[in-house]
Protein backbone atom coordinates (compact mmCIF):
# COMPACT_ATOMS: atom_id res chain seq x y z
CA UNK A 1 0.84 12.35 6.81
CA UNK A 2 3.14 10.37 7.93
CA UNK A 3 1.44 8.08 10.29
CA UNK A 4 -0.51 7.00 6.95
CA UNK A 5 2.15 7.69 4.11
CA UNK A 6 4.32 5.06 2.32
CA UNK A 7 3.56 2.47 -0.08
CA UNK A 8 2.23 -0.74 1.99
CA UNK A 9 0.30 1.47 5.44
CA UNK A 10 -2.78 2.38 3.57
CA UNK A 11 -3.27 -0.65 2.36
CA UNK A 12 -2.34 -2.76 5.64
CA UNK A 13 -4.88 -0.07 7.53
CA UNK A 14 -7.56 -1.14 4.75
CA UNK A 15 -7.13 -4.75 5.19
CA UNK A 16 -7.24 -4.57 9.13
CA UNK A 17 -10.39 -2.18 8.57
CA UNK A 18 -12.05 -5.54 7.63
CA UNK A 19 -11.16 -7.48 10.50
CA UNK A 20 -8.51 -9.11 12.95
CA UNK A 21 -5.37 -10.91 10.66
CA UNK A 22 -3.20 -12.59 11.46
CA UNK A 23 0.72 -11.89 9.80
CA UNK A 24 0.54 -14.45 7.37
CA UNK A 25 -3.11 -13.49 6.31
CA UNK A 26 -1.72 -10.07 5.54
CA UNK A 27 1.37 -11.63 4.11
CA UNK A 28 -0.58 -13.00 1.39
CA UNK A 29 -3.33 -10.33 1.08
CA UNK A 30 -0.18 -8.28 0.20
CA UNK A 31 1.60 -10.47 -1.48
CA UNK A 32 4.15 -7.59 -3.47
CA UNK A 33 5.42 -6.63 0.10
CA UNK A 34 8.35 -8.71 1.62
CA UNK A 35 7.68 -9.88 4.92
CA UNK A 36 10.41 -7.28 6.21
CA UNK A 37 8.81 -4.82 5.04
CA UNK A 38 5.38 -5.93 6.34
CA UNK A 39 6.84 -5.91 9.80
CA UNK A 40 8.23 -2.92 9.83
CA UNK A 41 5.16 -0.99 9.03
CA UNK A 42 2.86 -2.87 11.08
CA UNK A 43 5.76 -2.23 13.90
CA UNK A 44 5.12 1.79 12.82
CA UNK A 45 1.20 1.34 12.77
CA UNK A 46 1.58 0.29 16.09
CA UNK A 47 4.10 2.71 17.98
CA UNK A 48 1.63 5.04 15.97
CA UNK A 49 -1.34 3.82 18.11
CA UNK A 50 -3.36 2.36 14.51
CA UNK A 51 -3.00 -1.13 15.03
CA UNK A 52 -3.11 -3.09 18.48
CA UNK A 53 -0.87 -6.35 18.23
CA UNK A 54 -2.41 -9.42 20.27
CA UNK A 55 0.30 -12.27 21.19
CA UNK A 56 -1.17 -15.34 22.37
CA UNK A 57 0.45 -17.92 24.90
CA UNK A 58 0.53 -20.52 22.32
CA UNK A 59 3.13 -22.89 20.75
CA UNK A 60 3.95 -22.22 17.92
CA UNK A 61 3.13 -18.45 19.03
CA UNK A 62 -0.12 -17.06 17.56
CA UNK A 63 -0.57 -13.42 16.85
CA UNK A 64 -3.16 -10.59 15.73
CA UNK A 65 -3.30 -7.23 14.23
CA UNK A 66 -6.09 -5.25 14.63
CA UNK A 67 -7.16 -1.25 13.94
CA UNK A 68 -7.76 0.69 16.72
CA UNK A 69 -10.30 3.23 17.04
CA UNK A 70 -7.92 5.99 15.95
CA UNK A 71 -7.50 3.48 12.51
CA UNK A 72 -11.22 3.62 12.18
CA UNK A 73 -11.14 7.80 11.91
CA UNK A 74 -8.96 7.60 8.93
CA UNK A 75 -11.06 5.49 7.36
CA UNK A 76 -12.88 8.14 5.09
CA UNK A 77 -10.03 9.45 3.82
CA UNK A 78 -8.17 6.20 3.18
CA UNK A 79 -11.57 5.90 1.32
CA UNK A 80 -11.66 9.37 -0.44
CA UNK A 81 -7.77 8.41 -1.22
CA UNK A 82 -8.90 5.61 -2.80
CA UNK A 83 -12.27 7.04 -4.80
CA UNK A 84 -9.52 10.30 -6.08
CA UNK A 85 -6.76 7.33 -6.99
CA UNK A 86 -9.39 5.36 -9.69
CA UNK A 87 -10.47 8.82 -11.16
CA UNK A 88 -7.03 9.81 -11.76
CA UNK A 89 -6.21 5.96 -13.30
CA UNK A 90 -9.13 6.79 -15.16
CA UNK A 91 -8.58 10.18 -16.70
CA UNK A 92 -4.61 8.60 -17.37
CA UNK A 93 -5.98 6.09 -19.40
CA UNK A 94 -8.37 8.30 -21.44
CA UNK A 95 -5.14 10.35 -22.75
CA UNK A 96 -3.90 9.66 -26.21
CA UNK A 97 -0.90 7.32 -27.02
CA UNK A 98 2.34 8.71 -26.95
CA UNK A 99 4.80 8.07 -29.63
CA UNK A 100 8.29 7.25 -28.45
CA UNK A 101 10.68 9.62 -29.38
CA UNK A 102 14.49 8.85 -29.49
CA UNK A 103 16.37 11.95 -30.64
CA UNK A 104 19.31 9.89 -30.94
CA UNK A 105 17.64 7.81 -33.71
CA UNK A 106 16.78 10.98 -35.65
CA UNK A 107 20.50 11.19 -35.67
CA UNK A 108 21.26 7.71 -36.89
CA UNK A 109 18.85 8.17 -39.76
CA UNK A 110 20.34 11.57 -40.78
CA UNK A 111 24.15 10.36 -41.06
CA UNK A 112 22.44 7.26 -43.07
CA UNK A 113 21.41 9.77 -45.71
């Protein structure tokens, strides 16, 4: 679970799923992560053997992420994740109301009276 776990690798796996990017492609497909953080788990995705990282002899340097095979496999249950994840936003949203309740303020009101 952990080669897939954490906040930002499902959704960098998804993106890749779609094609090649480049960092700053991801950067702002993602824009909530900080670039730190984007590195790191793309760094993790690799040693992981999910994403291949291309470097090309260029100035200024030029590089691609792409899923591997082994990325492709977890797509169906990045997708069933996904599919479980809007049913469960759903049912959340279907629940009544609650009513904020301060006991403290029950308090306040009683020494008023």
């Amino acid at each position: 679970m952990s080669v897939i776990g954490g906040l930002w690798k499902p959704t960098i796996l998804v993106n890749l799923l779609l094609g090649k990017k480049r960092f700053m492609e991801l950067s702002r497909l993602i824009p909530d992560a900080t670039q730190r953080v984007l590195t790191l788990q793309l760094r993790e995705l690799e040693a992981d053997g999910l994403v291949t990282r291309r470097v090309f002899p260029e100035v200024p340097p030029r590089v691609e992420y792409e899923a591997t095979d082994l990325a492709r496999s977890v797509a169906p249950i990045l997708a069933n994740l996904r599919d479980w994840g809007n049913k469960f936003r759903d049912s959340q949203q279907c629940l009544p109301e609650l009513v904020p309740y301060c006991p403290a303020e029950d308090a306040k009101t009683k020494r008023a009276i």
